[in-house]
Protein backbone atom coordinates (compact mmCIF):
# COMPACT_ATOMS: atom_id res chain seq x y z
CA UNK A 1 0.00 0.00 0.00
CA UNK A 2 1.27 3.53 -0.56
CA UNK A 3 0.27 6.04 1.05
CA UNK A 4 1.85 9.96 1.49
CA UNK A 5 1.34 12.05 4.12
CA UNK A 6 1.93 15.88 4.61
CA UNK A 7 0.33 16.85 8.29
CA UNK A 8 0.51 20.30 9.93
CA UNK A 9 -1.27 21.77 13.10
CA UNK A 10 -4.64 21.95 11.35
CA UNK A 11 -4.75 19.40 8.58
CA UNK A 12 -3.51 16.12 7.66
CA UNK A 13 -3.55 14.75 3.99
CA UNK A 14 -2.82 11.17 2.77
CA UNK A 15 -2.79 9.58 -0.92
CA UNK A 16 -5.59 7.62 -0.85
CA UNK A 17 -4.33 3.70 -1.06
CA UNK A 18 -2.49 2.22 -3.80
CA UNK A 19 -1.42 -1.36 -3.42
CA UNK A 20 0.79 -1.76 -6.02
CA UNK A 21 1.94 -5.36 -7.30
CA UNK A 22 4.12 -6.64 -9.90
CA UNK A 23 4.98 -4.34 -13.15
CA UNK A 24 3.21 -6.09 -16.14
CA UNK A 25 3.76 -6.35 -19.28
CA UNK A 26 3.29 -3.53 -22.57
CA UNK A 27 2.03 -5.41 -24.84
CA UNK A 28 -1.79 -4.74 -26.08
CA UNK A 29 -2.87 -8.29 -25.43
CA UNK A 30 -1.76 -8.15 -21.51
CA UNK A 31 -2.98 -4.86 -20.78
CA UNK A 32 -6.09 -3.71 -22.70
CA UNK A 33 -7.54 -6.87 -21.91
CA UNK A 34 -7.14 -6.05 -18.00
CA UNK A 35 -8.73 -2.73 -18.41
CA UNK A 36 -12.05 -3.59 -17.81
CA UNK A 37 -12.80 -0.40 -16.14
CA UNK A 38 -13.03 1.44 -19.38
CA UNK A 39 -16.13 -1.30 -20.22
CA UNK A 40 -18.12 -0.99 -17.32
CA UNK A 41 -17.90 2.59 -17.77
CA UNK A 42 -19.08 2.85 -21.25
CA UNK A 43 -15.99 4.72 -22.32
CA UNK A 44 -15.83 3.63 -25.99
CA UNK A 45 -19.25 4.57 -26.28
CA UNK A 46 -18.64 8.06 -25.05
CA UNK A 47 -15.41 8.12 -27.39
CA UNK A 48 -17.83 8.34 -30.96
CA UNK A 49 -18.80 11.53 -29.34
CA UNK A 50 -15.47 13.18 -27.54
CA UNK A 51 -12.32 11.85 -26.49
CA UNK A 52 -11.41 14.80 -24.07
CA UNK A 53 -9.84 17.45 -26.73
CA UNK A 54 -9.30 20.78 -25.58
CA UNK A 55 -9.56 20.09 -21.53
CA UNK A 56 -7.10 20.19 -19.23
CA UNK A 57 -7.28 18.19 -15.66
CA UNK A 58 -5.13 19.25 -12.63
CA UNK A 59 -4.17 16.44 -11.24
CA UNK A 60 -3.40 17.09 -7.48
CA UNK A 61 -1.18 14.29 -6.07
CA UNK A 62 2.42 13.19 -6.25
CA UNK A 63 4.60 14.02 -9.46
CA UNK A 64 4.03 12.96 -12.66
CA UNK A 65 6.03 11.24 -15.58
CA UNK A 66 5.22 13.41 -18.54
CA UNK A 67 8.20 10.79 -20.15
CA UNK A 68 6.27 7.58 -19.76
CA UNK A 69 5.43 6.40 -23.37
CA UNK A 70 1.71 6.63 -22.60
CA UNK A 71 1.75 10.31 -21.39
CA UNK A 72 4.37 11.85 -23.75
CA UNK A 73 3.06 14.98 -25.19
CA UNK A 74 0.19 15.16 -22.67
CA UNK A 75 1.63 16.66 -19.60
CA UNK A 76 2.06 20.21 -19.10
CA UNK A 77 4.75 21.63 -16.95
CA UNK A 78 4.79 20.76 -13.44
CA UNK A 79 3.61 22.52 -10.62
CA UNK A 80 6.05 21.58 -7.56
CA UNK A 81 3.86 23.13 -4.06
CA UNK A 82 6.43 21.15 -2.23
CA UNK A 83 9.70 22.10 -3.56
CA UNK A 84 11.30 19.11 -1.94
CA UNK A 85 11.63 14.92 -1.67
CA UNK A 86 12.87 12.74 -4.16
CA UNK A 87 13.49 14.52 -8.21
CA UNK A 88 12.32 13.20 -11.71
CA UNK A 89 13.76 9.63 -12.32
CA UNK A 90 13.78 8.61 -8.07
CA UNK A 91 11.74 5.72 -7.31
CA UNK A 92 9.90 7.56 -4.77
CA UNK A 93 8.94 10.46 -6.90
CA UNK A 94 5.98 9.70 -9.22
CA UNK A 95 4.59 6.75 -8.72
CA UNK A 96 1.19 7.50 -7.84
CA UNK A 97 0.62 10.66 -9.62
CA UNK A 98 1.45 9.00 -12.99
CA UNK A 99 -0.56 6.21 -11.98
CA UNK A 100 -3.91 8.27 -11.95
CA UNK A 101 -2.82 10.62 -14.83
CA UNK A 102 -2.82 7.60 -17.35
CA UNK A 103 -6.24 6.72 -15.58
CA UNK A 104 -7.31 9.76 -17.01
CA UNK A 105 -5.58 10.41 -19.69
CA UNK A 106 -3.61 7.42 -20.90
CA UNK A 107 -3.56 7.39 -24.50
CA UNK A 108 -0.98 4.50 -25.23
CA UNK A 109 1.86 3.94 -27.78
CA UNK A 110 2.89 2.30 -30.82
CA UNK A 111 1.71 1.72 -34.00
CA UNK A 112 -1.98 2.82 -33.73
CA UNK A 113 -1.72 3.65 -30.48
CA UNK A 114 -2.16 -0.22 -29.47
CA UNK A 115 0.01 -0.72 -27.03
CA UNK A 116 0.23 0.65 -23.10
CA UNK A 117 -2.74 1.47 -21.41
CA UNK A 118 -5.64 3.77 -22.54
CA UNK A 119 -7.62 6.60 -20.17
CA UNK A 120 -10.69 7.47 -20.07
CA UNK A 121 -9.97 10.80 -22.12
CA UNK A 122 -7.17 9.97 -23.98
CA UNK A 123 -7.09 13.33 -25.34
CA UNK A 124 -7.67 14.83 -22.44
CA UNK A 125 -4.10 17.24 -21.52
CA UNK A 126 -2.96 16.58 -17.86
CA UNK A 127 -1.79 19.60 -15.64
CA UNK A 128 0.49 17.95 -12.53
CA UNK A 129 0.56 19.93 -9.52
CA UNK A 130 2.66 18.30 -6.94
CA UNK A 131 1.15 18.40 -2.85
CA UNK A 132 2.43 15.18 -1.38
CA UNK A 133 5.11 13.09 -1.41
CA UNK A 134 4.90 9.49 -2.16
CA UNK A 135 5.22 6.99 0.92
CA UNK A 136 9.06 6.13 0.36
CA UNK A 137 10.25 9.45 0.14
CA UNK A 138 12.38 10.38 2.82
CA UNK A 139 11.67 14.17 2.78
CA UNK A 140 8.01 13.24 4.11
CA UNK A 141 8.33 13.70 7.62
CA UNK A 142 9.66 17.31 6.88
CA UNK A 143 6.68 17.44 4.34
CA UNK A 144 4.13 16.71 7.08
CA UNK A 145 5.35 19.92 9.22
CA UNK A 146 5.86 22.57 6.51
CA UNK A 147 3.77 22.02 3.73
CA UNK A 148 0.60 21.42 5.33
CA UNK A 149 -1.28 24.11 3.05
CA UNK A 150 0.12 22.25 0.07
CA UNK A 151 -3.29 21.27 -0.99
CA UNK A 152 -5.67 24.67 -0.61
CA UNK A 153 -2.78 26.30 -2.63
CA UNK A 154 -2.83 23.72 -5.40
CA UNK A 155 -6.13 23.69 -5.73
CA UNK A 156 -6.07 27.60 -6.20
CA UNK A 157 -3.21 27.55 -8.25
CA UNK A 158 -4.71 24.86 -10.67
CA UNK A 159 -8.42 27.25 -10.55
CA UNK A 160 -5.79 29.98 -11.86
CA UNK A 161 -4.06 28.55 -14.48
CA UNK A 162 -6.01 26.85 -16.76
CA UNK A 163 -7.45 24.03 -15.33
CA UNK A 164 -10.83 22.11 -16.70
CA UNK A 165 -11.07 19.69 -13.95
CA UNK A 166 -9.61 19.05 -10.16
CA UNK A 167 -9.06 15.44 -9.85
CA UNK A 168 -7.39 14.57 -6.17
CA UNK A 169 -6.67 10.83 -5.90
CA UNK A 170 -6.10 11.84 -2.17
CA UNK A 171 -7.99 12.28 1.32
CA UNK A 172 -7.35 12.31 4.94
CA UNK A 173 -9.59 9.79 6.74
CA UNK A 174 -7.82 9.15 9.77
CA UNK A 175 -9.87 9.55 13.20
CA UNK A 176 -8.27 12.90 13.27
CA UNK A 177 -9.58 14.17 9.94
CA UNK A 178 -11.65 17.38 10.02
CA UNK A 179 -12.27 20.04 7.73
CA UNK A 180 -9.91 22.50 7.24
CA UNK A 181 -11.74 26.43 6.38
CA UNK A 182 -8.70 26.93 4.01
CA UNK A 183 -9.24 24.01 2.41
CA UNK A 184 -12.98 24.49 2.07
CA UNK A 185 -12.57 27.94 0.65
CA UNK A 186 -10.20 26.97 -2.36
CA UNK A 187 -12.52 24.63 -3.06
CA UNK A 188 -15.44 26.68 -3.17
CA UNK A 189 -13.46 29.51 -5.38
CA UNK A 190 -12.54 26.73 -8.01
CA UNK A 191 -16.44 25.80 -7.94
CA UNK A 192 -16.86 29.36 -8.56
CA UNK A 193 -15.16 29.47 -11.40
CA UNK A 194 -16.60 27.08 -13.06
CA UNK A 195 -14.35 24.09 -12.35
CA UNK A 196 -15.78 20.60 -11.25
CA UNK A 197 -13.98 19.32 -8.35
CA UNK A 198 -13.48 15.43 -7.98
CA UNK A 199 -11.84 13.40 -5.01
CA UNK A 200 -11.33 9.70 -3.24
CA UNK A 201 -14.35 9.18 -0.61
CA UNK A 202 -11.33 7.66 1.12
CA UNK A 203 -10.13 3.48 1.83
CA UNK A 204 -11.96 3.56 5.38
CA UNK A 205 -14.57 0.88 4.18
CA UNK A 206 -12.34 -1.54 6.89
CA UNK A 207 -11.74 0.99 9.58
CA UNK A 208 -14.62 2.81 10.44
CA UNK A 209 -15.81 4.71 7.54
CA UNK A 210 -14.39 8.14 9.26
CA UNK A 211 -14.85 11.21 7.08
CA UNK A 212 -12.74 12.02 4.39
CA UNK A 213 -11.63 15.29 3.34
CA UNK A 214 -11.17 17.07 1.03
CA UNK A 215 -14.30 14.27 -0.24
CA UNK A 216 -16.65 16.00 2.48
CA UNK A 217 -16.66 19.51 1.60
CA UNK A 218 -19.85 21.13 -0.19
CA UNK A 219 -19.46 20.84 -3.53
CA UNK A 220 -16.50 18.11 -4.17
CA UNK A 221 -17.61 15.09 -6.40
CA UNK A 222 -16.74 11.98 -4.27
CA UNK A 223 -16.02 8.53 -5.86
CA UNK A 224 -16.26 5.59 -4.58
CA UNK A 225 -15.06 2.07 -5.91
CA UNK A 226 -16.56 -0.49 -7.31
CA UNK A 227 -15.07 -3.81 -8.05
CA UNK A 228 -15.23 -5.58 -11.83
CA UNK A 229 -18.62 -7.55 -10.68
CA UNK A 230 -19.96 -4.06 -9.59
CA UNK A 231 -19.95 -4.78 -5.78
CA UNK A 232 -18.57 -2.66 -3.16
CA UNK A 233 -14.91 -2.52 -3.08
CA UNK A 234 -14.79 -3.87 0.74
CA UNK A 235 -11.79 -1.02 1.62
CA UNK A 236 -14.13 2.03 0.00
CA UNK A 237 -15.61 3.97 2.07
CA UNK A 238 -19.52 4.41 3.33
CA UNK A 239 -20.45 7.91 3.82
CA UNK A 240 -23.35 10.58 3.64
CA UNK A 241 -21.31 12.74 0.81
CA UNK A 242 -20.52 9.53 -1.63
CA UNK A 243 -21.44 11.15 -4.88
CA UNK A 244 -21.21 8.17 -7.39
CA UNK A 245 -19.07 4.89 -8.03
CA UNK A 246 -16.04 4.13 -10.49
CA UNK A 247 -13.68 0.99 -11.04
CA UNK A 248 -11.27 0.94 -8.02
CA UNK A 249 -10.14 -2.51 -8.01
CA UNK A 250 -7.62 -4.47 -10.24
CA UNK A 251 -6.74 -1.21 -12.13
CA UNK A 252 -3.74 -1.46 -14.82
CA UNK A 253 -2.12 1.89 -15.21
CA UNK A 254 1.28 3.52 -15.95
CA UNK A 255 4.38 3.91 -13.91
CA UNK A 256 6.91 5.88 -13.92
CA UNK A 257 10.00 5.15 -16.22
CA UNK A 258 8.06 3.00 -19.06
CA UNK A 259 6.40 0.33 -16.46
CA UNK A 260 3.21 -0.42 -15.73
CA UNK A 261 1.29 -1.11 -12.29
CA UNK A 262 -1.71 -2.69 -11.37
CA UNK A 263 -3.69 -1.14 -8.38
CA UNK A 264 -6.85 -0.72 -6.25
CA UNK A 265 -8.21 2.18 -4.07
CA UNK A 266 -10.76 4.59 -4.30
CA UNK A 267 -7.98 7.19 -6.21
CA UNK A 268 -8.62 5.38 -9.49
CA UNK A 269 -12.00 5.51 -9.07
CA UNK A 270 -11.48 9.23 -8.42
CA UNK A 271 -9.42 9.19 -11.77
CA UNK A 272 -12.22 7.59 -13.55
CA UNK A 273 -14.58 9.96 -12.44
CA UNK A 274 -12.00 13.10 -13.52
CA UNK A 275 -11.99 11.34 -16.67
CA UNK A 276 -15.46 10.92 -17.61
CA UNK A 277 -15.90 15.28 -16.54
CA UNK A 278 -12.89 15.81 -18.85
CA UNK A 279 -15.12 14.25 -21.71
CA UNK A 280 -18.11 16.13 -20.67
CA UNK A 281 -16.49 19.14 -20.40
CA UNK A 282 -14.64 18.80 -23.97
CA UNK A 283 -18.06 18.58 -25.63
CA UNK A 284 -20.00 20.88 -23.30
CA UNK A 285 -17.93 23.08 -22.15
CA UNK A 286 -20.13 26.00 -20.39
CA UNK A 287 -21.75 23.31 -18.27
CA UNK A 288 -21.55 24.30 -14.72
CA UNK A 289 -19.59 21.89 -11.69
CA UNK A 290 -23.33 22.29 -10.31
CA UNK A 291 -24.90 20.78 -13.94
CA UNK A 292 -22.14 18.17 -14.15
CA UNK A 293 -22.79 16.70 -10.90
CA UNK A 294 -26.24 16.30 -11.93
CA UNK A 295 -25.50 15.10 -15.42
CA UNK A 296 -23.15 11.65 -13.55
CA UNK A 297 -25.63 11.55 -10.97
CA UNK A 298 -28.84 11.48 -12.82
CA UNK A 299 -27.54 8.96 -15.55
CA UNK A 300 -25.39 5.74 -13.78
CA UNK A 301 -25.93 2.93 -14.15
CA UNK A 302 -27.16 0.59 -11.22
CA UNK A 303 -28.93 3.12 -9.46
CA UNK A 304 -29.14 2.25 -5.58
CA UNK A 305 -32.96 1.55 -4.60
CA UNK A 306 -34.14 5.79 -3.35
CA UNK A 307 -31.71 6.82 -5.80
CA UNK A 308 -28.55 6.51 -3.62
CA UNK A 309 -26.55 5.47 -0.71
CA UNK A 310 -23.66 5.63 1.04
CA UNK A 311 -21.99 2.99 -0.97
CA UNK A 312 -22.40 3.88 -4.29
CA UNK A 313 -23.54 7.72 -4.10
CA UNK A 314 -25.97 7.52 -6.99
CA UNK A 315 -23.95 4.84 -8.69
CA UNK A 316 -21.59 3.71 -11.12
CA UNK A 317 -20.57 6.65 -13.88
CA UNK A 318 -22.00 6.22 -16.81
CA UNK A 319 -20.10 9.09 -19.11
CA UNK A 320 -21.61 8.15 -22.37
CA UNK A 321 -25.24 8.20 -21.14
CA UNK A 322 -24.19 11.78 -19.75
CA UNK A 323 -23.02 13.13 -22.75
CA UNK A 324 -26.23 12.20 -24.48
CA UNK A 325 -28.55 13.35 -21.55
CA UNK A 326 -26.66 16.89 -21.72
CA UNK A 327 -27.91 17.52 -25.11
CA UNK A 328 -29.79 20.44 -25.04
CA UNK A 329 -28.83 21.59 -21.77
CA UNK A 330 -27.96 25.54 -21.45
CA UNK A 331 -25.63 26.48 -19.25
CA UNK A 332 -26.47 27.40 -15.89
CA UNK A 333 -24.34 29.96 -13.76
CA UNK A 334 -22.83 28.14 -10.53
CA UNK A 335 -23.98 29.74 -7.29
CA UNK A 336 -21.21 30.48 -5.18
CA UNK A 337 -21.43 28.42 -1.41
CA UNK A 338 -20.05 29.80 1.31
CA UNK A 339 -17.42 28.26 2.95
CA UNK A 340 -18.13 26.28 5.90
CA UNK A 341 -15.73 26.40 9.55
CA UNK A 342 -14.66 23.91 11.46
CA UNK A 343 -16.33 24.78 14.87
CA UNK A 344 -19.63 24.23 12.94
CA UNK A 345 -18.81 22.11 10.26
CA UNK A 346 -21.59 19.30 8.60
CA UNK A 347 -23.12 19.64 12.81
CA UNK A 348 -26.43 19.32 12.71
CA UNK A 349 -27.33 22.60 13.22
CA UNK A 350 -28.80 25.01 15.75
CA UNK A 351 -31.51 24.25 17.83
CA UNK A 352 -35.01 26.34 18.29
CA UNK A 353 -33.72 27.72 21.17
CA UNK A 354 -30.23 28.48 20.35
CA UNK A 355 -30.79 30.03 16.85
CA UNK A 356 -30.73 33.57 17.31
CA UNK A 357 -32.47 34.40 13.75
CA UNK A 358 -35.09 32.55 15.14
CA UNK A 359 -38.43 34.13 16.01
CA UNK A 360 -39.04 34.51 19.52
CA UNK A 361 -42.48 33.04 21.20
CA UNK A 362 -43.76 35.15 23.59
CA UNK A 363 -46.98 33.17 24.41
CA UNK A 364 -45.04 31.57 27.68
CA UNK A 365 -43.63 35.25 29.11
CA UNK A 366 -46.92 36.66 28.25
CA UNK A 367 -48.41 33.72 30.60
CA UNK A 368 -46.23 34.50 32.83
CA UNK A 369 -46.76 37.37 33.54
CA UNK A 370 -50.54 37.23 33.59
CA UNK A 371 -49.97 34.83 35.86
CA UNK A 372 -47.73 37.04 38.61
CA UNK A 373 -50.12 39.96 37.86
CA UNK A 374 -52.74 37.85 39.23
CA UNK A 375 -50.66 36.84 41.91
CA UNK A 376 -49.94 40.49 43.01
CA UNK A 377 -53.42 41.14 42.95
CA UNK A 378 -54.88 38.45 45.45
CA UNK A 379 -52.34 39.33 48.07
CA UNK A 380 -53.42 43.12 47.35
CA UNK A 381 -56.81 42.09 48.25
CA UNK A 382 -55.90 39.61 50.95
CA UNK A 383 -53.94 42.51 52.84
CA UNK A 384 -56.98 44.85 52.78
CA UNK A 385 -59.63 43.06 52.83
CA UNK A 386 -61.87 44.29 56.28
């Protein structure tokens, strides 16, 4: 399992699990055949229609190898929010972040493209920005204690320089995990600009289901992971903010160098879900984050019985049926939310008496005081009675 942490006083950030096993094979006939996420999801469906030209997806997480022969060309320049840890070619630099940046945008190599492992929007351009350091490095420790705001500034950088889509394969679900207002409020001013914002609904399915963040706050697009018979992943967790499902188990994708790794966790199925906005957004590109929700929401497949739950959200993505379903649609401003604190964060709420924009009843005081007046006036008449 990998996992990178960057803690500080008032936040605490992990890449959502990765268990990583033996490097497989290039060649077409090993790999395609193993991605049956791309299936469940429709994907080559969706492709007659848009294979994510013209959008780019910040891709919040470790680095990433723009060299791997299924990236080249795709990846921007890099934004590094850390400035430390292990460098381009180290073993404990990229692994993770290239991992979900072919899930999204993996477009393969070779004659025809046949070879290596295909995203979901293989056109789809990939902006890294770099907030945590993979497990291994040995810089992380030093991460943890002076880069804690790694992640509000990414996502605010990212909002500022051109990106489509936030993906973050990432989440704090420890028992310590709250929200952090800094946090919140980057994510509500990339929301405001228009950009959909996707993360893990964290790998607490085995260890209490705690909240994740930055999964929890209003707005963000959590994913949770299915396996290839459409179950539950067992490790993905149940919660109230679960927005829909993607393929999170037995999920080929690139490493770094030219390799290839095979994964599960609920950050692929956050890269799924990145992916199928990124294809979404290249053919309708006005939509709103508010419209786009609805759009993956309204249309998967396997819809839980109300319409959803805490262990599927609304259910699996379904990005072909979304494309046709937004057809038609006209763009709809988003309203900006305000951001939430953490002293009164997802609590539920005041109470009648403690609300002070409440309206106050006065029948009781009224009564009250009837009542004293009343009082008064026997012992008036009591003390002069003849």
């Amino acid at each position: 399992m990998t996992k990178a942490l960057l803690r500080g006083a008032a936040v605490a950030l992990s890449c959502a699990a990765l268990a990583v096993l033996p490097a497989v094979p290039a060649h077409a006939d090993a790999l395609r055949a193993q991605e049956w996420g791309l299936e469940a999801v429709h994907a080559q469906q969706a492709w007659h229609t848009t294979k994510g030209k013209g959008v780019t997806v910040a891709v919040l997480d470790t680095g990433v190898d723009a060299n791997h022969p299924d990236l080249k060309g795709q990846v921007l320049p890099e934004k590094d929010l850390v400035g430390f840890g292990a460098g381009p070619g180290e073993g404990a630099w990229a692994r993770h972040g290239t991992g979900m940046a072919s899930v999204i945008a993996g477009r393969g190599h070779g004659a025809g493209n046949q070879d290596g492992v295909l995203g979901v929007a293989p056109e789809a351009r990939i902006l890294p920005v770099r907030v945590i350091l993979e497990d291994n490095d040995p810089q992380r420790e030093r991460a943890r204690t002076e880069k804690a705001g790694a992640l509000a500034d990414g996502i605010r950088w990212a909002a500022d320089h051109g990106a489509d889509v936030i993906s973050m394969s990432l989440g704090d679900d420890s028992e310590s995990a709250h929200p952090e207002p800094r946090e919140d409020a980057a994510v509500q001013y990339a929301l405001g600009k228009g950009i959909p914002v996707v993360a893990s609904a964290g790998n607490g399915g085995l260890k209490g289901n705690h909240v994740s963040y930055p999964a929890a706050y209003p707005g963000v697009i959590a994913a949770t992971a299915v396996t290839h018979l459409g179950a539950r992943a067992r490790f993905s967790t149940r919660h109230w903010y679960a927005t829909v499902s993607a393929p999170g188990d037995a999920i080929v994708m690139a490493g770094t160098g030219d390799g290839y790794l095979s994964g599960w966790g609920t950050s692929p199925a956050a890269a799924f879900v990145s992916g199928a906005i990124a294809l979404i957004r290249s053919a309708h590109p006005d939509l709103s984050p508010a419209q786009i929700r609805r759009l993956l929401t309204s249309t998967a497949q396997d819809a839980p019985q109300g319409g959803r739950d805490d262990d599927y959200g609304a259910g699996l993505i379904d990005p072909a049926a979304a494309l046709k379903a937004a057809d038609g649609l006209k763009p709809v401003p988003q309203k900006p939310v305000p951001a939430a604190y953490a002293h009164r964060y997802f609590g539920p709420g005041p109470t009648p008496d403690d609300d002070p924009a409440a309206p106050t009843n006065w029948l009781p005081w009224a009564a009250g005081a009837l009542g004293l007046t009343l009082l008064a006036a026997a012992f008036s008449f009591w003390r002069t009675r003849p």
